[in-house]
PDB file of N, CA and C in Angstrom:
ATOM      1  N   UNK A   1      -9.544 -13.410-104.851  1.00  0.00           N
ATOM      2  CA  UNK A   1      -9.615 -14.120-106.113  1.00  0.00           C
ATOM      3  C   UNK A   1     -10.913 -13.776-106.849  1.00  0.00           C
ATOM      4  N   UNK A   2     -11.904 -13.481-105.495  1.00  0.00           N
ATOM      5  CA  UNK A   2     -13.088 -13.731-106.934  1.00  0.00           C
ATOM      6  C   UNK A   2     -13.538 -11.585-106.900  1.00  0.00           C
ATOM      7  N   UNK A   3     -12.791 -11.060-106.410  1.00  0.00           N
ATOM      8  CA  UNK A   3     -12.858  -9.747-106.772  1.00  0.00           C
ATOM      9  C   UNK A   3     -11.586  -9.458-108.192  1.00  0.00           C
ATOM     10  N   UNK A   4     -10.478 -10.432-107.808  1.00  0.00           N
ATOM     11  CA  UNK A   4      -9.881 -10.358-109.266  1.00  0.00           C
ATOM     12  C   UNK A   4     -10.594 -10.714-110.609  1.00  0.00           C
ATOM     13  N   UNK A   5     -11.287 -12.200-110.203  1.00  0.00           N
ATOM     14  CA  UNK A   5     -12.394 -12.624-111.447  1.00  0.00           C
ATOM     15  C   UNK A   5     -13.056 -11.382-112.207  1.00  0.00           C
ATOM     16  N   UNK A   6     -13.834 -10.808-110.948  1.00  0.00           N
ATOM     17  CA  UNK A   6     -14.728 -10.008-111.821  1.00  0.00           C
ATOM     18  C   UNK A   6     -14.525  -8.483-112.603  1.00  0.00           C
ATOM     19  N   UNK A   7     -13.132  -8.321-111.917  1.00  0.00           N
ATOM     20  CA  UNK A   7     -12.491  -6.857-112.503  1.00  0.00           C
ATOM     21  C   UNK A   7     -12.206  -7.487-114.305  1.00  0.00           C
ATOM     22  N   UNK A   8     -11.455  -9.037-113.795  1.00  0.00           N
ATOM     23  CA  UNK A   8     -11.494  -9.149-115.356  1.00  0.00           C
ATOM     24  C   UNK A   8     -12.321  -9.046-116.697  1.00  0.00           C
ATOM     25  N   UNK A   9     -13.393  -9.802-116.019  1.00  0.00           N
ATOM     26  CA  UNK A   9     -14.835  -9.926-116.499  1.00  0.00           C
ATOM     27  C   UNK A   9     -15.214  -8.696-117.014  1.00  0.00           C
ATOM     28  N   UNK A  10     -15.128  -7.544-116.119  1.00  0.00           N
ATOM     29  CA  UNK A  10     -15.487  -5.990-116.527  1.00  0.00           C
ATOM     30  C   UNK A  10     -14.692  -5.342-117.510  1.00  0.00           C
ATOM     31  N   UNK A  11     -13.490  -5.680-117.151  1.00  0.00           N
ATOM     32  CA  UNK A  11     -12.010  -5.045-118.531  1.00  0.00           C
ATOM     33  C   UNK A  11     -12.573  -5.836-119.517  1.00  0.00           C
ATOM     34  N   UNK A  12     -13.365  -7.153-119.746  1.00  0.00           N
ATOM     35  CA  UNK A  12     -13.351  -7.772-121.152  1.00  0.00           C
ATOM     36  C   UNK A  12     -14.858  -7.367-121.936  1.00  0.00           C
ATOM     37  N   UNK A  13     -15.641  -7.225-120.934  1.00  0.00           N
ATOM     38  CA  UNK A  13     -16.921  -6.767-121.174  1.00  0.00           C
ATOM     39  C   UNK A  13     -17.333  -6.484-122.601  1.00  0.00           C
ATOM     40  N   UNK A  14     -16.375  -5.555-123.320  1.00  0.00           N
ATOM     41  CA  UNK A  14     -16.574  -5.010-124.326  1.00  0.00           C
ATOM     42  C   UNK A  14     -16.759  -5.986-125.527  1.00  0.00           C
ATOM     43  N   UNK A  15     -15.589  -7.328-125.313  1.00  0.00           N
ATOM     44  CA  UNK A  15     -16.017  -8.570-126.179  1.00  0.00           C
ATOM     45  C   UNK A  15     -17.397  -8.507-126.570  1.00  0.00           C
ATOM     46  N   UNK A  16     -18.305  -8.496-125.745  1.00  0.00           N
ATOM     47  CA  UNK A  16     -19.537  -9.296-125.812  1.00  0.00           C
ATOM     48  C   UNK A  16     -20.305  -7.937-126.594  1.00  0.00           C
ATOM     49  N   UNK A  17     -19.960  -7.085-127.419  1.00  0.00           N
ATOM     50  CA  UNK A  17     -20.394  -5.994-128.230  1.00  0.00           C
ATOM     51  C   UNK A  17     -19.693  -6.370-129.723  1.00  0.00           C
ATOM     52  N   UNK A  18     -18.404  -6.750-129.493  1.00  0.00           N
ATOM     53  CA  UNK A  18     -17.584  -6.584-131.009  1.00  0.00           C
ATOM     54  C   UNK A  18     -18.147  -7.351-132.193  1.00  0.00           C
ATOM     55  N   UNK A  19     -18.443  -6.958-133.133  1.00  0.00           N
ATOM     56  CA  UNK A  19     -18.355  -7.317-134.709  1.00  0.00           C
ATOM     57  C   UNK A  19     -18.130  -8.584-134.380  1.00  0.00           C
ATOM     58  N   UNK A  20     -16.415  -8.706-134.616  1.00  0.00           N
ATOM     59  CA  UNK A  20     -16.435 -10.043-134.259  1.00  0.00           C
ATOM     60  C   UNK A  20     -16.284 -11.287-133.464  1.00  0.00           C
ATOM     61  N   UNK A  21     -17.449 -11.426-132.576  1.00  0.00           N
ATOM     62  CA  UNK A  21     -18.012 -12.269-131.974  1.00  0.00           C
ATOM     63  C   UNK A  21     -19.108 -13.360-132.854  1.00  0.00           C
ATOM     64  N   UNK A  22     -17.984 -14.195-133.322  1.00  0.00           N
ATOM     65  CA  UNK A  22     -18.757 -15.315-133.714  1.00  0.00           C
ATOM     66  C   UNK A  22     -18.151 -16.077-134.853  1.00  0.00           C
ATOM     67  N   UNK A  23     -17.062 -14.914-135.343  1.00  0.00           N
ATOM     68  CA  UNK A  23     -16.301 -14.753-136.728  1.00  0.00           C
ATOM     69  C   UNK A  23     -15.293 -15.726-135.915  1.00  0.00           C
ATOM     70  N   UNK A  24     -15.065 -16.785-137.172  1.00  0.00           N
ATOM     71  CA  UNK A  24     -13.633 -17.554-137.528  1.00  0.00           C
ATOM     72  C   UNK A  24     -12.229 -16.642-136.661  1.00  0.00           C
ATOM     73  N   UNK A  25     -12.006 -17.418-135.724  1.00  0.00           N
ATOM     74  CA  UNK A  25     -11.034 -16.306-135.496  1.00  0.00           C
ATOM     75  C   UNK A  25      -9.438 -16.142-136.452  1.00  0.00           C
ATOM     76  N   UNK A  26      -9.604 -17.352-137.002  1.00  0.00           N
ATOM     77  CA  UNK A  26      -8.533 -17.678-138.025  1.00  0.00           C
ATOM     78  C   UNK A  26      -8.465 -16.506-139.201  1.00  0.00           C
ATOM     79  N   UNK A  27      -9.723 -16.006-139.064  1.00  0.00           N
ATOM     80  CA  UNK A  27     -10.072 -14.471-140.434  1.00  0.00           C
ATOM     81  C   UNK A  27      -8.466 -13.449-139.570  1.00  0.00           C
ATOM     82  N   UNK A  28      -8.457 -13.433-138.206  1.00  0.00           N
ATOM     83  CA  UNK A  28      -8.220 -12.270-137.628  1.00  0.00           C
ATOM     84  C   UNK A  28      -6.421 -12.503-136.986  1.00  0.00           C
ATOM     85  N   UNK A  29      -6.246 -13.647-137.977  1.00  0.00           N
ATOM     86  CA  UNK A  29      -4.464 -13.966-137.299  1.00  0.00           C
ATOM     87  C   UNK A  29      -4.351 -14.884-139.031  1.00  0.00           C
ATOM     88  N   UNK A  30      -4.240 -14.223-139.979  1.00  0.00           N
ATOM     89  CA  UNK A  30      -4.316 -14.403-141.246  1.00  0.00           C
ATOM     90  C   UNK A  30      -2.588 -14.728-141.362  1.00  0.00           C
ATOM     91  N   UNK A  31      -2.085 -15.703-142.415  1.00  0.00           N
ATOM     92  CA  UNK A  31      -0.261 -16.202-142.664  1.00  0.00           C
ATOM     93  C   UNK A  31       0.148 -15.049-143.071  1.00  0.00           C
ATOM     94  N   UNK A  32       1.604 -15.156-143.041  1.00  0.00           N
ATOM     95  CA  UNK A  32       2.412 -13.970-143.172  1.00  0.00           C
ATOM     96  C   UNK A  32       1.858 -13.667-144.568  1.00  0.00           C
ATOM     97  N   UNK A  33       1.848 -12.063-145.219  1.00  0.00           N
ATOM     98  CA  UNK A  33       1.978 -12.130-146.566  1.00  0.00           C
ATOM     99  C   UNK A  33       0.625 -12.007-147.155  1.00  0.00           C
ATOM    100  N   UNK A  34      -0.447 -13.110-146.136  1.00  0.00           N
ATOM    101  CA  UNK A  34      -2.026 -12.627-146.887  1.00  0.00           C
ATOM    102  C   UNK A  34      -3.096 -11.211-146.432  1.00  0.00           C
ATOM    103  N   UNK A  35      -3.582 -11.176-147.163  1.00  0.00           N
ATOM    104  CA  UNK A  35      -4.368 -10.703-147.363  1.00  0.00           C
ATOM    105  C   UNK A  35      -5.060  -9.663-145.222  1.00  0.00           C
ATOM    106  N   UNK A  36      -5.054  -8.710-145.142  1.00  0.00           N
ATOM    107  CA  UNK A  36      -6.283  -8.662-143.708  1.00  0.00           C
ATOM    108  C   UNK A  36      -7.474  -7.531-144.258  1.00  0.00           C
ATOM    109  N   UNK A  37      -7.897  -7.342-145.077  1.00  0.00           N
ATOM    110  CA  UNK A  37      -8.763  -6.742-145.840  1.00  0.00           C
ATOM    111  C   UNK A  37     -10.381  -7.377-144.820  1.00  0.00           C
ATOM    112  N   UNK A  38     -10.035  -8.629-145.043  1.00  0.00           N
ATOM    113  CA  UNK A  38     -11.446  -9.001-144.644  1.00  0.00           C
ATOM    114  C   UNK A  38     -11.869  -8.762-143.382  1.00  0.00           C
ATOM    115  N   UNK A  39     -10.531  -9.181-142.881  1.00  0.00           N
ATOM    116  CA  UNK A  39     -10.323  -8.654-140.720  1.00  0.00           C
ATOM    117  C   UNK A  39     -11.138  -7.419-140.860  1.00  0.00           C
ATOM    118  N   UNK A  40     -10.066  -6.483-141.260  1.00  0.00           N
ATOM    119  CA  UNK A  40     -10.397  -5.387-141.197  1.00  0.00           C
ATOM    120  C   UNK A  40     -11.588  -4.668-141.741  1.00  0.00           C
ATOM    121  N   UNK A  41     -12.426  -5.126-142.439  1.00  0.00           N
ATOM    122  CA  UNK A  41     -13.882  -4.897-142.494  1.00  0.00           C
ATOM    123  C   UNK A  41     -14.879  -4.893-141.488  1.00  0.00           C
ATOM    124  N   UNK A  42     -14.469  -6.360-141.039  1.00  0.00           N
ATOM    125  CA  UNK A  42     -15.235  -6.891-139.863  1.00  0.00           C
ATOM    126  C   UNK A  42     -15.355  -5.749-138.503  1.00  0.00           C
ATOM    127  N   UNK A  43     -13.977  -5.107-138.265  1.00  0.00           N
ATOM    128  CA  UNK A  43     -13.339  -3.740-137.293  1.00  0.00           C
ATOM    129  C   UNK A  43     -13.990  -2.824-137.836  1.00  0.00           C
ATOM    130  N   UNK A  44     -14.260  -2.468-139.471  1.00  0.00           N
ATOM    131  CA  UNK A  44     -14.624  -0.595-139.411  1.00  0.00           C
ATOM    132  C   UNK A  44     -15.621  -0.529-138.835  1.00  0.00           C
ATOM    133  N   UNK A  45     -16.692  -1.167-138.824  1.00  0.00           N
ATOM    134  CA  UNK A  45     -18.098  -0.227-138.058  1.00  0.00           C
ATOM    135  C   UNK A  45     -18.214  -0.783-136.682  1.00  0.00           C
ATOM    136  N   UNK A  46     -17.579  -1.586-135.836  1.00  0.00           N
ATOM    137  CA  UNK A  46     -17.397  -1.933-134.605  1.00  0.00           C
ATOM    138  C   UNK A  46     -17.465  -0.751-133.279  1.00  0.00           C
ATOM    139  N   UNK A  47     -18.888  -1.446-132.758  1.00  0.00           N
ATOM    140  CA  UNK A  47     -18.558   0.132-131.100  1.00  0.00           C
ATOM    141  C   UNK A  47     -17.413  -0.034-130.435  1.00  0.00           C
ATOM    142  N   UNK A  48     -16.855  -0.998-130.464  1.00  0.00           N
ATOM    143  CA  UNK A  48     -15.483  -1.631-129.455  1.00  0.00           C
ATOM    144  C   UNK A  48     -14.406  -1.353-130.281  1.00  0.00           C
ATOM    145  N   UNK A  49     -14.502  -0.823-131.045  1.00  0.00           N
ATOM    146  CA  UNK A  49     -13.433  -1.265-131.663  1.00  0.00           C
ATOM    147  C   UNK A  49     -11.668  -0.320-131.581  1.00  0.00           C
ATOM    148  N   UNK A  50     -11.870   0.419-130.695  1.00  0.00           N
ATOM    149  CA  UNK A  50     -10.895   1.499-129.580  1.00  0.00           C
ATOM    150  C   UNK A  50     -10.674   0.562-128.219  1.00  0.00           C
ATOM    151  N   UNK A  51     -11.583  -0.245-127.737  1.00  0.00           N
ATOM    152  CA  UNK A  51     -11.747  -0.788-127.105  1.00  0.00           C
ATOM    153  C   UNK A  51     -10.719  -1.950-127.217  1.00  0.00           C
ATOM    154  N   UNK A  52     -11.183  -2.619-128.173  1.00  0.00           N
ATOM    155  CA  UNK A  52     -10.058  -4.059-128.829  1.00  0.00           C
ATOM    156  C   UNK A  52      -8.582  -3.829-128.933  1.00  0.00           C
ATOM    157  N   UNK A  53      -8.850  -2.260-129.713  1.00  0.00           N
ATOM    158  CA  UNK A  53      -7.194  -1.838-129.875  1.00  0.00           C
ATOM    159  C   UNK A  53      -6.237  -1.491-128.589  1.00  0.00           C
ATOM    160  N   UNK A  54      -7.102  -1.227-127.939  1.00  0.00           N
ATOM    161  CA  UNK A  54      -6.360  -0.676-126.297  1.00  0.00           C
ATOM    162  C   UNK A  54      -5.791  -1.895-125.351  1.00  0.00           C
ATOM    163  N   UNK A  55      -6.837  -3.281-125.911  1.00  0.00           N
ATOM    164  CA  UNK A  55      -6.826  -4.032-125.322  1.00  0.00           C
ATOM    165  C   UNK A  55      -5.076  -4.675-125.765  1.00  0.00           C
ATOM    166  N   UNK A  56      -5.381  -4.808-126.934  1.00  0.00           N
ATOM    167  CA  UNK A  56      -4.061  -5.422-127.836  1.00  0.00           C
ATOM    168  C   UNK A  56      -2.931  -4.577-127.348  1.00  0.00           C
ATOM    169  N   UNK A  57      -2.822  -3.125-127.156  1.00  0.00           N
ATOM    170  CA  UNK A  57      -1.749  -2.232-127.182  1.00  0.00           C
ATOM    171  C   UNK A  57      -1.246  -2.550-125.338  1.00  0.00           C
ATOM    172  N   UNK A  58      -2.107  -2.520-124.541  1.00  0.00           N
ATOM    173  CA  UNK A  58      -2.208  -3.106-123.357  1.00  0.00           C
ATOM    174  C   UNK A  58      -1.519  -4.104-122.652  1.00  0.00           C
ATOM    175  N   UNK A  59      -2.100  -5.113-123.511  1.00  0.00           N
ATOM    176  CA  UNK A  59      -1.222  -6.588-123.346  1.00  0.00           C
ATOM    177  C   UNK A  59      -0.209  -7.037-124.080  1.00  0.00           C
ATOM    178  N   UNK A  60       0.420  -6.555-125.105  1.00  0.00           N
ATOM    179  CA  UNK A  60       1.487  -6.718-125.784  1.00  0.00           C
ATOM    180  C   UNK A  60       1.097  -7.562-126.922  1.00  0.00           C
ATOM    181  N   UNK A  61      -0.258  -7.590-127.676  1.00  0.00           N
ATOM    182  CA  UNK A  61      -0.440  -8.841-128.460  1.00  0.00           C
ATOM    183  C   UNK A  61       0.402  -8.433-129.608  1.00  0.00           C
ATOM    184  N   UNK A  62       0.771  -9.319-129.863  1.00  0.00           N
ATOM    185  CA  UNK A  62       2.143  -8.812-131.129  1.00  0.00           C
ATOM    186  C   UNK A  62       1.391  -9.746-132.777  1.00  0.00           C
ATOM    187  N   UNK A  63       0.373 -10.293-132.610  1.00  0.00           N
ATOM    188  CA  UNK A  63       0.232 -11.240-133.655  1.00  0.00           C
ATOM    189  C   UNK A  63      -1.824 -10.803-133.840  1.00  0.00           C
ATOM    190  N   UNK A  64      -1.567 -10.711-134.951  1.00  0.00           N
ATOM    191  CA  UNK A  64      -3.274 -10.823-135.479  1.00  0.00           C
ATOM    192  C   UNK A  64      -3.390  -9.237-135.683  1.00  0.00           C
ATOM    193  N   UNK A  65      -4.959  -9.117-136.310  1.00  0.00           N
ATOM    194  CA  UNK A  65      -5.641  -7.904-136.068  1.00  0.00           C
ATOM    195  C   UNK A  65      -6.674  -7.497-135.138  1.00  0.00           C
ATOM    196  N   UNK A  66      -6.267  -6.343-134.604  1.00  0.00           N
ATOM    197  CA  UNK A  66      -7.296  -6.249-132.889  1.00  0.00           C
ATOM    198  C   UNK A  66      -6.941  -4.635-133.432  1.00  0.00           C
ATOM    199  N   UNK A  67      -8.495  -4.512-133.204  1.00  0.00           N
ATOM    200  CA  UNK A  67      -9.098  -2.792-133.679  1.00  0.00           C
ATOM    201  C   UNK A  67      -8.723  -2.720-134.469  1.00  0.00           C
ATOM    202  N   UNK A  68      -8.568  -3.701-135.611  1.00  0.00           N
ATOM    203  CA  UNK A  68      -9.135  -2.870-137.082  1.00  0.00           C
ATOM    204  C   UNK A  68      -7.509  -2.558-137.590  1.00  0.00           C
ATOM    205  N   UNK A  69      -6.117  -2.711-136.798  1.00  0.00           N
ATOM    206  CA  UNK A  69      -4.524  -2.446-137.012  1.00  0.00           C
ATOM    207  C   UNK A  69      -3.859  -4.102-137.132  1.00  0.00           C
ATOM    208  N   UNK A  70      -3.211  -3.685-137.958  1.00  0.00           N
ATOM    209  CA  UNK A  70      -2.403  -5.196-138.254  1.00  0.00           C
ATOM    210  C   UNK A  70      -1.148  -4.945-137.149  1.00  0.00           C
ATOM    211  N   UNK A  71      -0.723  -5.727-136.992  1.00  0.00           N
ATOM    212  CA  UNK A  71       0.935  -5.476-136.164  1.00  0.00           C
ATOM    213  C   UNK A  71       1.744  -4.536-136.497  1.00  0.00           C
ATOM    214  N   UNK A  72       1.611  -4.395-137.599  1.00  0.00           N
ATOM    215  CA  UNK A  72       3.169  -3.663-138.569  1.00  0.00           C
ATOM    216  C   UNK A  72       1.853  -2.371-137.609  1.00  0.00           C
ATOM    217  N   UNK A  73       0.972  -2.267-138.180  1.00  0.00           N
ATOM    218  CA  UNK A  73       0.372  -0.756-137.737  1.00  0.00           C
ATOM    219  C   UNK A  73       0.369  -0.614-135.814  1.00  0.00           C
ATOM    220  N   UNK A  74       0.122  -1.292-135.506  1.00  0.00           N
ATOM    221  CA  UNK A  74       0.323  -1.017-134.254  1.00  0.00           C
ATOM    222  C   UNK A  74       1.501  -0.900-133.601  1.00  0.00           C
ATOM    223  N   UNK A  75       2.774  -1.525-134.421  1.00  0.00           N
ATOM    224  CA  UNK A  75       3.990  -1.109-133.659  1.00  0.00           C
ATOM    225  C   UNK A  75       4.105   0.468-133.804  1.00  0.00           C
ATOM    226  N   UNK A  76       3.628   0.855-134.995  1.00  0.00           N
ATOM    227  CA  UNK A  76       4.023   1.972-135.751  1.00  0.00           C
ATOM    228  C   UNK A  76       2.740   3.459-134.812  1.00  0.00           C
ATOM    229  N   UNK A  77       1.751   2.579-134.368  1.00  0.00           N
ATOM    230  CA  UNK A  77       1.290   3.292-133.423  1.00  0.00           C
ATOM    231  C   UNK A  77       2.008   3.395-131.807  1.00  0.00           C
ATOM    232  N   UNK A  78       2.726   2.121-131.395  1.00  0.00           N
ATOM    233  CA  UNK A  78       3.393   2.200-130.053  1.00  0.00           C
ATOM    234  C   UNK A  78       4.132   3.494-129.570  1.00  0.00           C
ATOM    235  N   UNK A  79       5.376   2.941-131.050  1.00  0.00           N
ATOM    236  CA  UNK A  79       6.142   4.633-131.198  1.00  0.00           C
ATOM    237  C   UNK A  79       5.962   5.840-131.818  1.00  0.00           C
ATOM    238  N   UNK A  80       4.472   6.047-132.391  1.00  0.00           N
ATOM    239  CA  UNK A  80       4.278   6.856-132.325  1.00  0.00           C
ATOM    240  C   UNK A  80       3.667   7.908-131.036  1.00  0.00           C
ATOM    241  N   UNK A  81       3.291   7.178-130.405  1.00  0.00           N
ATOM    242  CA  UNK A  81       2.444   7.342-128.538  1.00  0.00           C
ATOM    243  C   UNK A  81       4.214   7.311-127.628  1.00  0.00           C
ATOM    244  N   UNK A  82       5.030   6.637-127.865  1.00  0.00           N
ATOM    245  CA  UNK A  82       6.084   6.806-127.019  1.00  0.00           C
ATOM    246  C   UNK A  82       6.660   8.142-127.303  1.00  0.00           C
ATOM    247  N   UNK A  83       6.821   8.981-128.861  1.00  0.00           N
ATOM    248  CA  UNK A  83       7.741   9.922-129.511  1.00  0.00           C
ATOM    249  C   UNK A  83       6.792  10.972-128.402  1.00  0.00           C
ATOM    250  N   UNK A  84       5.755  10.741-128.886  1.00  0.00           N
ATOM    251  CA  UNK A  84       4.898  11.835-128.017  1.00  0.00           C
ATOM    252  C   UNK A  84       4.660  12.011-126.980  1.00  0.00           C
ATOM    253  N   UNK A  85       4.753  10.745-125.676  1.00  0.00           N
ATOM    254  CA  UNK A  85       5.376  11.257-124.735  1.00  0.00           C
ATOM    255  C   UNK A  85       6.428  11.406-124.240  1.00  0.00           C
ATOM    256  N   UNK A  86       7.298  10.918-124.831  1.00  0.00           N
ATOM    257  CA  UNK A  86       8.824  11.817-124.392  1.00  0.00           C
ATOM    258  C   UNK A  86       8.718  13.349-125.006  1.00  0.00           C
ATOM    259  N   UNK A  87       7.955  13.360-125.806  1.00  0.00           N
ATOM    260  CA  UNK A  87       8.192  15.241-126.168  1.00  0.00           C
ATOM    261  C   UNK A  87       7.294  15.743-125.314  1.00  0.00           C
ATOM    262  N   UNK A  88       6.520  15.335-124.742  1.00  0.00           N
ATOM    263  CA  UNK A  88       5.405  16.115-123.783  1.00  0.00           C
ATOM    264  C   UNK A  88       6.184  16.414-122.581  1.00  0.00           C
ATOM    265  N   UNK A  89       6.896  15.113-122.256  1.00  0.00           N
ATOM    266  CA  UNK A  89       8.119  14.951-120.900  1.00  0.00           C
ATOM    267  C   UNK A  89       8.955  16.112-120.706  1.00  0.00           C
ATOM    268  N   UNK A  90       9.401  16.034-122.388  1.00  0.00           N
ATOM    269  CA  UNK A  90      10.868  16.609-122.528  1.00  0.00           C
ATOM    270  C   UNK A  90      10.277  18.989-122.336  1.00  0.00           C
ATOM    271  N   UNK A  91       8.776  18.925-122.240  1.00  0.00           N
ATOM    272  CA  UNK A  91       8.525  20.065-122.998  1.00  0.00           C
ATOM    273  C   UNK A  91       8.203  20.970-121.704  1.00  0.00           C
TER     274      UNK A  91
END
């Protein structure tokens, strides 16, 4: 258990670097329809911010912005990473 704890601790690590750490998290899971301009500011100059996205693509987060991609963009990144490895598979 407490060797599981700390693997977690290490996979999250990167939190404690990101932009936004400290920010409203309500900026970063914005209502259907508004605005993520501001999210996504907060993401461009972020060291983590490959980091966040891997994290999101990882765990299936289907809601908010994580690395700087709204949902619609990250599905659109999923299958774009799936097309490409089935053609790598297929090649």
């Amino acid at each position: 258990m407490e060797d599981e704890q700390i693997a977690l601790s290490a996979d999250r690590a990167w939190q404690d670097q990101a932009n936004c750490l400290g920010v409203d998290p309500d900026l970063f899971f914005p209502e259907r329809g508004a605005s993520t301009r501001e999210a996504k500011e907060v993401c461009r100059g972020c060291v983590v911010r490959n980091d966040c996205l891997e994290y999101a693509l990882d765990n299936g987060e289907k809601f908010g912005i994580w690395g700087g991609l709204s949902e619609r963009e990250r599905r659109r990144l999923r299958r774009q990473r799936a097309q490409s490895s089935r053609t790598i598979a297929t090649a």
